[in-house]
Every structure is written in structure tokens, then in C-alpha cells.
PDB file of N, CA and C in Angstrom:
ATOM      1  N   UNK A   1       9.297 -23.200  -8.622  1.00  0.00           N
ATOM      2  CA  UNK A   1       8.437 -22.040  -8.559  1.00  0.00           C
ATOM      3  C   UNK A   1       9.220 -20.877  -7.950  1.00  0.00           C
ATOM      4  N   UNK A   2       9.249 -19.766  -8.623  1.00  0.00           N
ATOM      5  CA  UNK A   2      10.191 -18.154  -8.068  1.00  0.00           C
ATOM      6  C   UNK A   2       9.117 -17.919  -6.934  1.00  0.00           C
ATOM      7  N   UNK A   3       9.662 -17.367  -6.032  1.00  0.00           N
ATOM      8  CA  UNK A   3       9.341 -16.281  -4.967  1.00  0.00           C
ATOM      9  C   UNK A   3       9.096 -15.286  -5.762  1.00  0.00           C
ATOM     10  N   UNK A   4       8.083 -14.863  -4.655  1.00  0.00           N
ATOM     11  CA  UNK A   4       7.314 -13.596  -4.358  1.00  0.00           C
ATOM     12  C   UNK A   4       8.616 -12.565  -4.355  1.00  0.00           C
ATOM     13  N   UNK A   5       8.665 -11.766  -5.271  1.00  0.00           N
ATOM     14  CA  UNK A   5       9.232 -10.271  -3.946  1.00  0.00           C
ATOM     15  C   UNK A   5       8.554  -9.285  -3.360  1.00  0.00           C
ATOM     16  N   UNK A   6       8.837  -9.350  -2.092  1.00  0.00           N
ATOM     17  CA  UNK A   6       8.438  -8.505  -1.020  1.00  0.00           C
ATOM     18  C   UNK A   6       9.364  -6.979  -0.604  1.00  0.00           C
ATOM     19  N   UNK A   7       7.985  -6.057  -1.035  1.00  0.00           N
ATOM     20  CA  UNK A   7       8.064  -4.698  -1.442  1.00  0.00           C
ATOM     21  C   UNK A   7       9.293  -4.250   0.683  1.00  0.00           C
ATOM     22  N   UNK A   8       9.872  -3.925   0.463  1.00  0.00           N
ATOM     23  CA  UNK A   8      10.999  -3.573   1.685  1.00  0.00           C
ATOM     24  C   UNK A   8       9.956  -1.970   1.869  1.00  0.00           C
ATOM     25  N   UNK A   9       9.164  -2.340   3.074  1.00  0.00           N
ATOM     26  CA  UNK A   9       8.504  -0.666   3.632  1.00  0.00           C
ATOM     27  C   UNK A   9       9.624   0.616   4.272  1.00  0.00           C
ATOM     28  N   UNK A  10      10.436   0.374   4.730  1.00  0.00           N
ATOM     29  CA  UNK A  10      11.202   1.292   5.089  1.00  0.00           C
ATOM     30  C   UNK A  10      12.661   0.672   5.760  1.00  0.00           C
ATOM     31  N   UNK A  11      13.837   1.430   6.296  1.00  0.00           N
ATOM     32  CA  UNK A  11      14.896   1.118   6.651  1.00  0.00           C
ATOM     33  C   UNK A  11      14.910   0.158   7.889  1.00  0.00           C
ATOM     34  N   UNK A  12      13.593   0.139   8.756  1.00  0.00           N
ATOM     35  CA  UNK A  12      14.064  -0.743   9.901  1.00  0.00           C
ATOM     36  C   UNK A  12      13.554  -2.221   8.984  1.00  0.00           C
ATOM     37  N   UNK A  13      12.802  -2.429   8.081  1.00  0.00           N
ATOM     38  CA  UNK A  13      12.732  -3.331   7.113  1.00  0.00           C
ATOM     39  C   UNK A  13      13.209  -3.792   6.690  1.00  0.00           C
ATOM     40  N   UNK A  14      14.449  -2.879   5.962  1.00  0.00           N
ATOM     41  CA  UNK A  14      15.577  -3.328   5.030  1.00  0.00           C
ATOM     42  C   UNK A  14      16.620  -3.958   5.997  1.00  0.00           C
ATOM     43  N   UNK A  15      16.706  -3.567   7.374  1.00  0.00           N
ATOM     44  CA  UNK A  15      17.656  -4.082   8.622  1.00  0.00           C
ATOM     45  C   UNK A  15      16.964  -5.522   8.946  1.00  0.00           C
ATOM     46  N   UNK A  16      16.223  -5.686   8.826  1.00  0.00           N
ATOM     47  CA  UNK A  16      15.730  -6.887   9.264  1.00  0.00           C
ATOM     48  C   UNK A  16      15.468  -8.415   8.572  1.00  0.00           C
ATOM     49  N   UNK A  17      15.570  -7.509   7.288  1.00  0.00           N
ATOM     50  CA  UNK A  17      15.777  -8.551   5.732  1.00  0.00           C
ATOM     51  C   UNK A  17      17.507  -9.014   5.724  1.00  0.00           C
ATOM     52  N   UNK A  18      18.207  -7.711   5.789  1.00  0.00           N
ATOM     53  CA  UNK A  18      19.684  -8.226   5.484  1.00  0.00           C
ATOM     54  C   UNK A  18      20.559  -8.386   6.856  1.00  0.00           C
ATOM     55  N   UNK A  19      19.659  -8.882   7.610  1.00  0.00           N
ATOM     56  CA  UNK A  19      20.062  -9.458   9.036  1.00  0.00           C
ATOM     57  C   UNK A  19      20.855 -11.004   8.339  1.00  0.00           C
ATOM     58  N   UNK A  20      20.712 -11.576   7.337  1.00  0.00           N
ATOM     59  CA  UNK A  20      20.910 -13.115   7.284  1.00  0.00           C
ATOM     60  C   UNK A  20      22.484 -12.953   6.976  1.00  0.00           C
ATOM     61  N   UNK A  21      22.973 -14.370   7.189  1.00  0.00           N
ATOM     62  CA  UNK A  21      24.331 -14.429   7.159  1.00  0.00           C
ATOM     63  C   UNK A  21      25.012 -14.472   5.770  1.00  0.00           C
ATOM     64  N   UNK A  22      24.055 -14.711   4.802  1.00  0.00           N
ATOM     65  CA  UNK A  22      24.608 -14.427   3.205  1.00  0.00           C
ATOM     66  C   UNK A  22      23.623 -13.389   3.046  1.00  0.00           C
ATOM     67  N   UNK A  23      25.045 -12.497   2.299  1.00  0.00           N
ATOM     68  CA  UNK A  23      24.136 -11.265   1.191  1.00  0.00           C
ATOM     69  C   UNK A  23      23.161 -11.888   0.756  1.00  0.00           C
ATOM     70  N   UNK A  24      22.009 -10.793   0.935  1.00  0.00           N
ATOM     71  CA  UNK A  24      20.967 -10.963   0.616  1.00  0.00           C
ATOM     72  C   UNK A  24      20.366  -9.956  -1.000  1.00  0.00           C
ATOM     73  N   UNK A  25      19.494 -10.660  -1.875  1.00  0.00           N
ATOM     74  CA  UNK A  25      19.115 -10.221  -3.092  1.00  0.00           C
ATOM     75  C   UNK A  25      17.992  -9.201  -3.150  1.00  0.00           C
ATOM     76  N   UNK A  26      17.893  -7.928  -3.361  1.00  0.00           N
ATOM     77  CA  UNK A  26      16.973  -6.578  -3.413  1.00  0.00           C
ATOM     78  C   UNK A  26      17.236  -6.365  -5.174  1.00  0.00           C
ATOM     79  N   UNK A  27      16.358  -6.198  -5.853  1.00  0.00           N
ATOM     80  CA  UNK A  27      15.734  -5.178  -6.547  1.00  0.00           C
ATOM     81  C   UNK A  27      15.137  -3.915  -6.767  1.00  0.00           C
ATOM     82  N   UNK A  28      15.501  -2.954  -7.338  1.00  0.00           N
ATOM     83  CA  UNK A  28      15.128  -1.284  -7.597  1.00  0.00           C
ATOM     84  C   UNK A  28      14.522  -1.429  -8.609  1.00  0.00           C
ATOM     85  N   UNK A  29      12.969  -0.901  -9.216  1.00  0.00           N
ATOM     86  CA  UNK A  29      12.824  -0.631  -9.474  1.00  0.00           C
ATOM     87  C   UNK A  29      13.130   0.913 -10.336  1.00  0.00           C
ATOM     88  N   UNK A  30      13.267   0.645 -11.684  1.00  0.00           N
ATOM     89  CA  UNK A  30      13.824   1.905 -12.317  1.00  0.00           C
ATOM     90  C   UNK A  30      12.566   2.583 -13.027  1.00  0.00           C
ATOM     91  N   UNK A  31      13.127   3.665 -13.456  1.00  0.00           N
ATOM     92  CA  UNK A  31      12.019   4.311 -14.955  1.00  0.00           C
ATOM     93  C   UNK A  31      12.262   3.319 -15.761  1.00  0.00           C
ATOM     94  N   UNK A  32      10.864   3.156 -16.496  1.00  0.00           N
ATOM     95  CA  UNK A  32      10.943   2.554 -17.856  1.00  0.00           C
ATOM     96  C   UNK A  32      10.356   1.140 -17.564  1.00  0.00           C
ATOM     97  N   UNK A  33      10.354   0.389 -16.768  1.00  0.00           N
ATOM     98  CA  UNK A  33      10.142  -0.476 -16.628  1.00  0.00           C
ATOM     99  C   UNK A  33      11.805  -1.268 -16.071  1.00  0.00           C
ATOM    100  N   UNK A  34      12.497  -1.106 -15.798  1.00  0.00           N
ATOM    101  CA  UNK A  34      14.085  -1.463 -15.806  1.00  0.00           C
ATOM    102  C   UNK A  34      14.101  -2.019 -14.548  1.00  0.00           C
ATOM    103  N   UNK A  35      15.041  -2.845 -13.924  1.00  0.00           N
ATOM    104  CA  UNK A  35      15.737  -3.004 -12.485  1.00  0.00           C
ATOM    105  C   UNK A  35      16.700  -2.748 -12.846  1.00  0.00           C
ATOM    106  N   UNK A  36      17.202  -2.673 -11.276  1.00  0.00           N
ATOM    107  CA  UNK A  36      18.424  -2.807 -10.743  1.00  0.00           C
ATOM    108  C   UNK A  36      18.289  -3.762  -9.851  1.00  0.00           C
ATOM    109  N   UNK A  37      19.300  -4.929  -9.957  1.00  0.00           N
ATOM    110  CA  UNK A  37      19.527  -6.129  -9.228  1.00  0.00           C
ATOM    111  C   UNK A  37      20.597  -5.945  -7.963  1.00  0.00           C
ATOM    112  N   UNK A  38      20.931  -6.081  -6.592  1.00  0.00           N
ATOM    113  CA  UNK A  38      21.575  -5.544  -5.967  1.00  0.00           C
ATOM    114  C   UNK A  38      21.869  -6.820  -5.118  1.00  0.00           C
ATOM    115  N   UNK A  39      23.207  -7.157  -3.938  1.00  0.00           N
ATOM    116  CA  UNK A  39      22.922  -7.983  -3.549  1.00  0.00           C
ATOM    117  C   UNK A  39      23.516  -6.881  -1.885  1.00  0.00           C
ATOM    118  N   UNK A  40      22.954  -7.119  -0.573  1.00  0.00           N
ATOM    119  CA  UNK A  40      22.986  -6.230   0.347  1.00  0.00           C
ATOM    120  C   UNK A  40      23.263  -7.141   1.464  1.00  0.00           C
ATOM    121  N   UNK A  41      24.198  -7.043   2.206  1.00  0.00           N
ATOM    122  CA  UNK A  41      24.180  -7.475   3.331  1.00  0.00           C
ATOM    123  C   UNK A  41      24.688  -6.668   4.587  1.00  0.00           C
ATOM    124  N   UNK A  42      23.677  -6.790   5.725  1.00  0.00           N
ATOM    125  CA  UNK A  42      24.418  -5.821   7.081  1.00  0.00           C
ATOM    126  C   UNK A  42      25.504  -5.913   8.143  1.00  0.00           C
ATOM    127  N   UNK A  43      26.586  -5.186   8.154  1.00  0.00           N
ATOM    128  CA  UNK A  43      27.325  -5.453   8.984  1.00  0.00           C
ATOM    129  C   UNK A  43      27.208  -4.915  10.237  1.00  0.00           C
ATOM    130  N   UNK A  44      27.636  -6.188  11.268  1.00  0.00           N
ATOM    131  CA  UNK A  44      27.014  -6.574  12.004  1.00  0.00           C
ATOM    132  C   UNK A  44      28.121  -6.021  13.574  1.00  0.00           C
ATOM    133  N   UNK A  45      29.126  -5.284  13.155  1.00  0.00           N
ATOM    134  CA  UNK A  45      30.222  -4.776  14.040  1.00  0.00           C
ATOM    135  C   UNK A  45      30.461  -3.367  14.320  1.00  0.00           C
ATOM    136  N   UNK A  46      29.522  -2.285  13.157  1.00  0.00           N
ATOM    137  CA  UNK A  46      29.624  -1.248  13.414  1.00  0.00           C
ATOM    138  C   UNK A  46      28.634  -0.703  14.440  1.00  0.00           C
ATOM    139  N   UNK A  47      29.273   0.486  14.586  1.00  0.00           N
ATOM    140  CA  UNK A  47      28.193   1.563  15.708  1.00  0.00           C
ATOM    141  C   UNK A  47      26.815   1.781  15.257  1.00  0.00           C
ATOM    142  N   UNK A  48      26.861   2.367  13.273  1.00  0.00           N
ATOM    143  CA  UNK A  48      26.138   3.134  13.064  1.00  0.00           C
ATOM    144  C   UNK A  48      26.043   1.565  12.134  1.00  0.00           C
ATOM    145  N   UNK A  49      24.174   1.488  11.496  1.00  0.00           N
ATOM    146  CA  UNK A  49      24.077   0.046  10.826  1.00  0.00           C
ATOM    147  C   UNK A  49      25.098   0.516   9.389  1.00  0.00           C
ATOM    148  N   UNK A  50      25.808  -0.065   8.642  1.00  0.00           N
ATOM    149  CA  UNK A  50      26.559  -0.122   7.923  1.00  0.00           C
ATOM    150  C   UNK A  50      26.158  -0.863   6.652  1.00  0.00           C
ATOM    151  N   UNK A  51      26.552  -1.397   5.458  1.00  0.00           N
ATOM    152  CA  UNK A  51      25.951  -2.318   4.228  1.00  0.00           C
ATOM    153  C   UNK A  51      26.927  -2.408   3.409  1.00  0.00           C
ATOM    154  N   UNK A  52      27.051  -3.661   2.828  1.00  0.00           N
ATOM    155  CA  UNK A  52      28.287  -3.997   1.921  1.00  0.00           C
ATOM    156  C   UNK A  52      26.964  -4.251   0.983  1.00  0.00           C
ATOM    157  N   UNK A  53      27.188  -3.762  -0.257  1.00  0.00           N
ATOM    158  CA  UNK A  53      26.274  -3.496  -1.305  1.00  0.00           C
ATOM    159  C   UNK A  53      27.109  -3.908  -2.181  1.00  0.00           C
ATOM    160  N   UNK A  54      26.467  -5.052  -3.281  1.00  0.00           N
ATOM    161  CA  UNK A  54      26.931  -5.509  -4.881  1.00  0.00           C
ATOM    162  C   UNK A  54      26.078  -4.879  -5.472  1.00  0.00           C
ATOM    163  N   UNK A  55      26.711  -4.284  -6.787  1.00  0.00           N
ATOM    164  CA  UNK A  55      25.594  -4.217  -7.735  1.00  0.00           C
ATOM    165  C   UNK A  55      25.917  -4.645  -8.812  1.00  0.00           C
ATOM    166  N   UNK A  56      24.809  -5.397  -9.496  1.00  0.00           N
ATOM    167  CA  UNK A  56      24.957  -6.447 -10.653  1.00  0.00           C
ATOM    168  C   UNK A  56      24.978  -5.403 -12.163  1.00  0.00           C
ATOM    169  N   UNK A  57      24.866  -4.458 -11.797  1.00  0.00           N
ATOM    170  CA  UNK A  57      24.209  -3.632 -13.460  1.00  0.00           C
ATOM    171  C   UNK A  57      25.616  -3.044 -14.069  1.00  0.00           C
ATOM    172  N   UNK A  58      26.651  -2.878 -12.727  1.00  0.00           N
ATOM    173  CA  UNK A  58      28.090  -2.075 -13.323  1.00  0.00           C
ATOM    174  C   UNK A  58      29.169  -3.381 -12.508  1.00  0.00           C
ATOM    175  N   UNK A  59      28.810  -4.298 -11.763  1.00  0.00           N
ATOM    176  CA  UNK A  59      29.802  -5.515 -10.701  1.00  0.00           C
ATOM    177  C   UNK A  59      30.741  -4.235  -9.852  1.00  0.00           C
ATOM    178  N   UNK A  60      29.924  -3.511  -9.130  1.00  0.00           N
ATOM    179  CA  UNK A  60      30.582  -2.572  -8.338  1.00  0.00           C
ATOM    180  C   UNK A  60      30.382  -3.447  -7.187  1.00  0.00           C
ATOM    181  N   UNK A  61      31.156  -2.786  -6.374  1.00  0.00           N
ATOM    182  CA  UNK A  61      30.719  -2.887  -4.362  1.00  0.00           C
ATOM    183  C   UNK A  61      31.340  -1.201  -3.964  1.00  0.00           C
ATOM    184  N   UNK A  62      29.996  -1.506  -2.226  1.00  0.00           N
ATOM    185  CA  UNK A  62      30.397  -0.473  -1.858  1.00  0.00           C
ATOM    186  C   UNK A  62      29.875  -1.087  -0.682  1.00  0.00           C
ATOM    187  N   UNK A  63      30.253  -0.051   0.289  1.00  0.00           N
ATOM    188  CA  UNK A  63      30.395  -0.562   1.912  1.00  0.00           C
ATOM    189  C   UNK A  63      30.241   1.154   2.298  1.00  0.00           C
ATOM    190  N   UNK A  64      28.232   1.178   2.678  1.00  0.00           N
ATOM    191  CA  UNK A  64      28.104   2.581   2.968  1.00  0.00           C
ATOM    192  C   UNK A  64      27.341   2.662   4.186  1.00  0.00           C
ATOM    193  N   UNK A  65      27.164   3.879   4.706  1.00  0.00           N
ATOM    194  CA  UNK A  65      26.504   3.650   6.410  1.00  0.00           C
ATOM    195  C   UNK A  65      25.196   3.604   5.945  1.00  0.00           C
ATOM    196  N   UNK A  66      24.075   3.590   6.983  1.00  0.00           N
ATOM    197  CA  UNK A  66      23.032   3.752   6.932  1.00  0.00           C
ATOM    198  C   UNK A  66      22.431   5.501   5.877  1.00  0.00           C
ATOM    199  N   UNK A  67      23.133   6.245   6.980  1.00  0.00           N
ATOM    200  CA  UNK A  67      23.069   7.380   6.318  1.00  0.00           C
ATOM    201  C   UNK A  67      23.050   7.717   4.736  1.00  0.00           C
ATOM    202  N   UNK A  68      24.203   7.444   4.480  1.00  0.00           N
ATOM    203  CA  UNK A  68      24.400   7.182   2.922  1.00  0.00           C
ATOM    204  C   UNK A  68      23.495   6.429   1.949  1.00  0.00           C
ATOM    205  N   UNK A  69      22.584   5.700   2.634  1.00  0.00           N
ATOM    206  CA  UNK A  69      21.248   4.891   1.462  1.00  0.00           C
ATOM    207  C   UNK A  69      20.577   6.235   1.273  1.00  0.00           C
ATOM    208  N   UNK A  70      21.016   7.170   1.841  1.00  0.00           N
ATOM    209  CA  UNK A  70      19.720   7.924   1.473  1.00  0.00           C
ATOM    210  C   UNK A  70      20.484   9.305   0.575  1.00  0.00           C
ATOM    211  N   UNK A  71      21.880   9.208   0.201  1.00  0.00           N
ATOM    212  CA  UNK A  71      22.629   9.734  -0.420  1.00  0.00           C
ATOM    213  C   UNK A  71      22.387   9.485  -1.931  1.00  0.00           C
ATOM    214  N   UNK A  72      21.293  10.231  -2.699  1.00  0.00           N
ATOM    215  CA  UNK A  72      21.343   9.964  -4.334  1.00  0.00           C
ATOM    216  C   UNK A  72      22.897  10.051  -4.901  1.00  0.00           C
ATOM    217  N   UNK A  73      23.872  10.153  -4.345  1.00  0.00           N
ATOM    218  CA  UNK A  73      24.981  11.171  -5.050  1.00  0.00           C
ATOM    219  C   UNK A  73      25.866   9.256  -4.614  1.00  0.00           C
ATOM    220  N   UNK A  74      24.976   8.930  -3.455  1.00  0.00           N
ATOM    221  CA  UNK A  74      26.049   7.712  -3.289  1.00  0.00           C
ATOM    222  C   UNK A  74      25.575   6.157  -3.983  1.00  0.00           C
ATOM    223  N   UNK A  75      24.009   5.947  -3.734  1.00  0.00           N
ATOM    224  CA  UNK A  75      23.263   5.322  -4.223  1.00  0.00           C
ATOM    225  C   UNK A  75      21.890   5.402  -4.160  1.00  0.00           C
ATOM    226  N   UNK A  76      21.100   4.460  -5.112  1.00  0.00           N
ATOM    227  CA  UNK A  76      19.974   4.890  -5.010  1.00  0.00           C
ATOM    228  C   UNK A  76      18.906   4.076  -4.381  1.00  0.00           C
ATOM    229  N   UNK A  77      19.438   3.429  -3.323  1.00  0.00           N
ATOM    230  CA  UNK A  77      18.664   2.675  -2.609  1.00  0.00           C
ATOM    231  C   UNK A  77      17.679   3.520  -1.304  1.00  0.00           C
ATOM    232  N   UNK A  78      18.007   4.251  -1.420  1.00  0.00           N
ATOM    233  CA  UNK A  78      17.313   5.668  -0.367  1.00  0.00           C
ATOM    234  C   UNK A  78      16.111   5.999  -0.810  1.00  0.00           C
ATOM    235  N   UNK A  79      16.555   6.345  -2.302  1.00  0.00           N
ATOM    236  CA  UNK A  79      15.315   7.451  -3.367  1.00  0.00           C
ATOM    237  C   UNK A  79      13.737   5.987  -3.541  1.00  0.00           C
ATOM    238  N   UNK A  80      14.748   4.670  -3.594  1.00  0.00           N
ATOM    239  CA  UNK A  80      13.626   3.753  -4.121  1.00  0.00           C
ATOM    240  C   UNK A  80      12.897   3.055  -2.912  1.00  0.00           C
ATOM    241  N   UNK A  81      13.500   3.590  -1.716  1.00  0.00           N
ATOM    242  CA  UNK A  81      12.597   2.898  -0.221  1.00  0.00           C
ATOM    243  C   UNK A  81      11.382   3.985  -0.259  1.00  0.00           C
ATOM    244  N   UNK A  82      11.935   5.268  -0.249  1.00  0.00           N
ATOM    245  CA  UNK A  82      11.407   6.354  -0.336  1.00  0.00           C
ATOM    246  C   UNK A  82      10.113   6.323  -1.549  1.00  0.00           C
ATOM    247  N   UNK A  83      10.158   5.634  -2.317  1.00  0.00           N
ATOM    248  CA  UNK A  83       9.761   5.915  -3.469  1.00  0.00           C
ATOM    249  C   UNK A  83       8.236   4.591  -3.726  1.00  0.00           C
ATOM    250  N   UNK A  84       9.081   3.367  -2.597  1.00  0.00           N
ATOM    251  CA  UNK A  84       8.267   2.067  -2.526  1.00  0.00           C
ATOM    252  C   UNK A  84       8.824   1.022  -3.940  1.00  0.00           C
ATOM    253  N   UNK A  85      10.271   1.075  -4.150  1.00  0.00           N
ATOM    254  CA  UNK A  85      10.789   0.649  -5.354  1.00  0.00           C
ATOM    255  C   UNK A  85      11.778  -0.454  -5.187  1.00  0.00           C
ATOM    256  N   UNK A  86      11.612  -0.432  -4.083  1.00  0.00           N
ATOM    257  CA  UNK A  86      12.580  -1.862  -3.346  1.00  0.00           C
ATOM    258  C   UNK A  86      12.251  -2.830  -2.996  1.00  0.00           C
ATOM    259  N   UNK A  87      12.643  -3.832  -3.162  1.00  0.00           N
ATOM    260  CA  UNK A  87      11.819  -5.254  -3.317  1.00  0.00           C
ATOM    261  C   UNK A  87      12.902  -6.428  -2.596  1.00  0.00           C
ATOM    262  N   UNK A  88      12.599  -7.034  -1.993  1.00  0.00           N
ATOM    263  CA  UNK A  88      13.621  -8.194  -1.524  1.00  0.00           C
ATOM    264  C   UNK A  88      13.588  -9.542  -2.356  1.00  0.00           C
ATOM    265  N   UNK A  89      14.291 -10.350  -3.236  1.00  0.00           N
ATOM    266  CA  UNK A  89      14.390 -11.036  -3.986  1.00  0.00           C
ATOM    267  C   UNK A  89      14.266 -12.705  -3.170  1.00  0.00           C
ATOM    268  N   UNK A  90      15.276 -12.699  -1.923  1.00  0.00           N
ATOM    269  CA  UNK A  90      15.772 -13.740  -1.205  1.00  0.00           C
ATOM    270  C   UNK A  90      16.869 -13.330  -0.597  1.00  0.00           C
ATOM    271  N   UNK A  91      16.970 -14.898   0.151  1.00  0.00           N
ATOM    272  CA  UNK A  91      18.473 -14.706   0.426  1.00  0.00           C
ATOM    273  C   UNK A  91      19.510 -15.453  -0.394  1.00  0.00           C
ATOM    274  N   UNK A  92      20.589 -15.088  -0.397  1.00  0.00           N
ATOM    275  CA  UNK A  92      21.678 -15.465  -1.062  1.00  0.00           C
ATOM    276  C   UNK A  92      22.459 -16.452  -0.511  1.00  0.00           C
ATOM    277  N   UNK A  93      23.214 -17.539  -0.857  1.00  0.00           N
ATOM    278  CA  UNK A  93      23.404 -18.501  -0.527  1.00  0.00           C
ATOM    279  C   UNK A  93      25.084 -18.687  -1.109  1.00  0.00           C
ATOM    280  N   UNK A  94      25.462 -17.529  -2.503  1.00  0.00           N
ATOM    281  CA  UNK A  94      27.422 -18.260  -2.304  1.00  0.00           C
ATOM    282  C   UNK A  94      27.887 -16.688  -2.303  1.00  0.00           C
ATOM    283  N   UNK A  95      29.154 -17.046  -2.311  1.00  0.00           N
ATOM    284  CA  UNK A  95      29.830 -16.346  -1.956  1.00  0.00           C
ATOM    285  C   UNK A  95      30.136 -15.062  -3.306  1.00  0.00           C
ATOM    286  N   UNK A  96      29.866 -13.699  -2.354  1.00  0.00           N
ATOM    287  CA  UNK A  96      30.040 -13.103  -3.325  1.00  0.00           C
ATOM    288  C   UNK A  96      31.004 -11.856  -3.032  1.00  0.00           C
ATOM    289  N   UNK A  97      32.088 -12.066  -2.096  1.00  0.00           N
ATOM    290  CA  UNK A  97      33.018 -11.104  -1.695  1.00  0.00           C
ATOM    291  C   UNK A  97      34.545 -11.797  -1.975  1.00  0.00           C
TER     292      UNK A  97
END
């Protein structure tokens, strides 16, 4: 049986989901009916909260601050917290770095 995904309410949310020790699995909601599949995990050494971000739609990574989720120009995980378009899938379990 799949899990539920659970709609991520805002950034101290999203900190508290990708607290786990494997990247963890988020979904964006797109136009059209579309996702974006993402896999997010927080690092756990910086000053400012930090995120090593996969994304499954282009097999990019990126490693951006907090600040930057909310950067459309960097990604669009900002516009879709903002928006109520973010969803937590699970956690992730191999290795994906």
C-alpha cells in the first residue's frame, strides 16, 4: 500500500521532514496536472540551513541555502511552499550522491 503525501506547510516544515539521514522524497506540483519529483536532504554543518537537492525531471543536483528555495531564478521549491504545491513523498533509503 503507497503512502499518503503530506502537503509540507511551510519552511520550518520542510526542515523538519528533511531532518532524516537519507535524502528524503518531495513532490511539486506543476501546471497541468504535472510533477516534479525531487529528492531533498538538509545539511546538517552549515550556519545558514542549507539543501542538497536531486531532481529527477533533468538528474540535476544542487546544494542551495535556505534563502535560495525561495529564488524562482534558482528553483522552484519556494514558489510551490508558497503556493501549497509541495508534498513529502517519504524517506529515502539508497544512495543517491
Amino acid at each position: 500500500m503507497a503512502n499518503k503525501a503530506i502537503k509540507v506547510n511551510d519552511v520550518n516544515h520542510l526542515r523538519e521532514l528533511s531532518k532524516s539521514e537519507d535524502p528524503d522524497f518531495f513532490i511539486v506540483l506543476l501546471s497541468g496536472g504535472l510533477i516534479s519529483r525531487k529528492r531533498i536532504a538538509i545539511i546538517k554543518d552549515e550556519k545558514e540551513p542549507t539543501y542538497d537537492v536531486y531532481n529527477f525531471i533533468d538528474d540535476s543536483e544542487q546544494t542551495i541555502t535556505e534563502k535560495e528555495l525561495f529564488d524562482s531564478s534558482v528553483t522552484n521549491i519556494g514558489e510551490a511552499l508558497n503556493k501549497g504545491a509541495l508534498f513529502f513523498e517519504g524517506e529515502g533509503k539508497e544512495t543517491w550522491r
